[in-house]
Protein backbone atom coordinates (compact mmCIF):
# COMPACT_ATOMS: atom_id res chain seq x y z
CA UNK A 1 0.00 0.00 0.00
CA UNK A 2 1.67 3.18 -0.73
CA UNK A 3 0.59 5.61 1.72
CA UNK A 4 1.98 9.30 2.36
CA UNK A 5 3.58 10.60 5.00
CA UNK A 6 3.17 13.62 7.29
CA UNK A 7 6.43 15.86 7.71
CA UNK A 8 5.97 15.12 11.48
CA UNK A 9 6.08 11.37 10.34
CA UNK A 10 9.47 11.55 8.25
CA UNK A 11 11.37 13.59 10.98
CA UNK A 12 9.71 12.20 14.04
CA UNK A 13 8.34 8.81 15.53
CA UNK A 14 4.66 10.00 16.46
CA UNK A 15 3.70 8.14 20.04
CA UNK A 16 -0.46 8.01 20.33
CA UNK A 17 -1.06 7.04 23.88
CA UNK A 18 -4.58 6.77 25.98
CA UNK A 19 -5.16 10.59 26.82
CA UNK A 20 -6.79 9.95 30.06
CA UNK A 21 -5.09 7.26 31.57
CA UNK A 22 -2.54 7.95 34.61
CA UNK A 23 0.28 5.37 33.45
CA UNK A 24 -0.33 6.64 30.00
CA UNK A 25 0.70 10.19 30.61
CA UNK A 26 3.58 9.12 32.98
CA UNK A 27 4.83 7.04 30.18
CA UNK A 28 4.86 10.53 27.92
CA UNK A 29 6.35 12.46 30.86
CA UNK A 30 9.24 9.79 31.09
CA UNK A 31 9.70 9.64 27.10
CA UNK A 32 9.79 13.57 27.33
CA UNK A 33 12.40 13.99 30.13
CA UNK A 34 14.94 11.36 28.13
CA UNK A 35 14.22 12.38 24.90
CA UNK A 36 16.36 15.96 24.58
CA UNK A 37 16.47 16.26 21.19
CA UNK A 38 12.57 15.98 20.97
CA UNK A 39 12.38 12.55 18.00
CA UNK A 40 9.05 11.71 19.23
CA UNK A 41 5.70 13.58 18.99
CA UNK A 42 2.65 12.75 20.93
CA UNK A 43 -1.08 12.42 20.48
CA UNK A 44 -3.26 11.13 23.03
CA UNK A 45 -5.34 8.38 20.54
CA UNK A 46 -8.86 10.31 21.62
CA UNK A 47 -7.87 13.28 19.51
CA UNK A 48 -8.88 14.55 16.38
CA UNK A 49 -4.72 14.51 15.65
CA UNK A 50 -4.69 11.26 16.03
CA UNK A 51 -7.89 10.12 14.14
CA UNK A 52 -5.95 10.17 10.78
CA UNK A 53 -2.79 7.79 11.73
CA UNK A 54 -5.44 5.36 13.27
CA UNK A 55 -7.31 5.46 9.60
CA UNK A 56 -4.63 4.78 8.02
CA UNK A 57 -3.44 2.26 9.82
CA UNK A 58 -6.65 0.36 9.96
CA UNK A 59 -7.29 0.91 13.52
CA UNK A 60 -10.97 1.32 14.63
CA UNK A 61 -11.64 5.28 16.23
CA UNK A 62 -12.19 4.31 19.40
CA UNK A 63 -9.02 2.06 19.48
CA UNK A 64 -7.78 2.55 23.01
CA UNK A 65 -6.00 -0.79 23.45
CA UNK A 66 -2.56 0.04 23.06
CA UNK A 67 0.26 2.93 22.67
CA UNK A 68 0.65 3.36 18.97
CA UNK A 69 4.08 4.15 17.54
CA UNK A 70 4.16 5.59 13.76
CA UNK A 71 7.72 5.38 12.55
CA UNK A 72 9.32 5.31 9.37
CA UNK A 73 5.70 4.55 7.69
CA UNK A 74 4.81 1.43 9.87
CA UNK A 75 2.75 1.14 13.03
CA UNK A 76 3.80 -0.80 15.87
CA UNK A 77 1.40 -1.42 19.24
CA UNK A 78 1.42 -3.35 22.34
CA UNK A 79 5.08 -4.41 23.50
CA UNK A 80 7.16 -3.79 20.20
CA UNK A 81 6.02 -0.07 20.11
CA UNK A 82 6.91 0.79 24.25
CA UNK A 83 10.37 -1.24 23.13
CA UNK A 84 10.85 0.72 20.20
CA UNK A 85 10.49 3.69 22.04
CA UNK A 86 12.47 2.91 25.26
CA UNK A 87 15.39 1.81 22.16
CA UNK A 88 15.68 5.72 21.12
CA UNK A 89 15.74 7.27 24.84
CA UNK A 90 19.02 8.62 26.53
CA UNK A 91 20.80 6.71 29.21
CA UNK A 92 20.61 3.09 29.58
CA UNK A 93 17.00 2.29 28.45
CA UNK A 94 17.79 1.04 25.27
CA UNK A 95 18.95 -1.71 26.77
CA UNK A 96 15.60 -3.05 27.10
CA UNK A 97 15.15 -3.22 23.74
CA UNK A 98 17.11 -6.62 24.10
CA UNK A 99 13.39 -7.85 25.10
CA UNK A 100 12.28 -7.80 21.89
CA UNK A 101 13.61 -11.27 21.36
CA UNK A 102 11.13 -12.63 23.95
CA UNK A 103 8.11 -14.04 21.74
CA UNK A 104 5.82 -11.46 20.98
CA UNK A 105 3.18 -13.13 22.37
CA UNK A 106 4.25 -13.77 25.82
CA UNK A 107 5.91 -9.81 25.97
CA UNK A 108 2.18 -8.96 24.68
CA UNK A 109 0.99 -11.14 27.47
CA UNK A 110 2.45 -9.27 29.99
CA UNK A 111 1.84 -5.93 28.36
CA UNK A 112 -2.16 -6.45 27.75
CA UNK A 113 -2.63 -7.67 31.58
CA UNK A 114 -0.71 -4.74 32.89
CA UNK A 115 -3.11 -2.45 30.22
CA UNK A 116 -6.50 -4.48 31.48
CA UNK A 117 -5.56 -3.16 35.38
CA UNK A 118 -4.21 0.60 34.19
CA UNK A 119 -7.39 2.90 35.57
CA UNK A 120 -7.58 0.50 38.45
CA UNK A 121 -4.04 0.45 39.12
CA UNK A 122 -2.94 3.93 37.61
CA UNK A 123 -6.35 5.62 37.75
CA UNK A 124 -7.81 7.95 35.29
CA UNK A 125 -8.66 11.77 34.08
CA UNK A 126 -11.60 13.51 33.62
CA UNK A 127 -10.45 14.85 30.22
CA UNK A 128 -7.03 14.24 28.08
CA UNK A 129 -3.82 15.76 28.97
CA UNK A 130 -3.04 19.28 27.75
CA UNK A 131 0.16 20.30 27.29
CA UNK A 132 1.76 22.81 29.02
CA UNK A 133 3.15 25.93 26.60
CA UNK A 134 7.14 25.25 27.07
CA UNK A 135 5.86 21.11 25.83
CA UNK A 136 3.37 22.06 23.35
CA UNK A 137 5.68 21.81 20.50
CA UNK A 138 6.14 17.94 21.21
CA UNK A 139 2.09 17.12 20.58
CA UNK A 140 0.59 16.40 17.29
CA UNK A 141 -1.64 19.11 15.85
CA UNK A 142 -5.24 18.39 14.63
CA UNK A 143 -4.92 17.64 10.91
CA UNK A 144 -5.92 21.57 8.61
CA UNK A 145 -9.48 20.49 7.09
CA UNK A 146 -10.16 21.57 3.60
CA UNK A 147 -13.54 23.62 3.67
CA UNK A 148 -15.26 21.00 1.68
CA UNK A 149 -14.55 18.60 5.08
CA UNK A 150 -15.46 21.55 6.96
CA UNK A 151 -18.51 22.03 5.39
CA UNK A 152 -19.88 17.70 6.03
CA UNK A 153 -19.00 17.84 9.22
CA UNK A 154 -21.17 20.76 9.75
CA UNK A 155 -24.61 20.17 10.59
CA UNK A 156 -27.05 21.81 7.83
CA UNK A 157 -29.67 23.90 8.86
């Protein structure tokens, strides 16, 4: 399938991540604090930024199952995206990447119970994160509609 690419998508991995959930957001604080040079931008998968990577990618609206890493035109979820991205941080988290050799089916395993027990464990937010002003370069914008979208999505009168 030959699909085109965002600028953000040929320069940047693009992290999509569960807006309201606690863990979530700590995981985007932590990517944030060891990720100086700023590779990844974020989305939080609720967002109208994010609605066109999950089309794309054949992943339902609503998809909330997973973080979602975009990178070099492929999607990756579950285990093999949070290793990807721990692979790209500073210090010695890369390291972990060496866990990608674990069957992907036992490392999704793990990852899917720990995701089942998140709002329980992690809790939850009212609404999705907002970005503070000095961060607010590092979040996806909402895609620029033409005014012929503009104009459907409008109710008529």
């Amino acid at each position: 399938m030959n699909v085109q690419r965002s600028s953000e998508e040929t320069q940047h991995g693009i992290v999509l991540f569960d807006g309201v959930c606690n863990l979530c957001n700590g995981f985007v604080n932590f990517v944030i604090d060891r990720d100086p040079a700023g590779y990844f931008k974020f989305g939080a998968l609720q967002s109208e930024a994010a609605r066109p990577y999950l089309e794309r990618f054949g992943l339902r609206p609503n998809y909330m199952d997973s973080i979602v890493l975009i990178e070099n035109g492929r999607c990756y979820r579950d285990s093999t995206a949070a290793l990807r991205i721990l692979r790209r941080l500073k210090g010695l988290w890369p390291l972990l990447y060496g866990l990608i050799v674990v069957p992907r089916p036992l490392r999704d395993a793990v990852y899917h119970w720990i995701a089942r027990h998140r709002y329980r464990w992690f809790g939850r937010r009212e609404q999705c994160r907002v970005p503070t002003p000095d961060l607010l370069a590092r979040f996806l914008e909402p895609p620029v509609r033409t005014a012929a979208e503009t104009q459907q999505k409008s109710p008529t009168t």
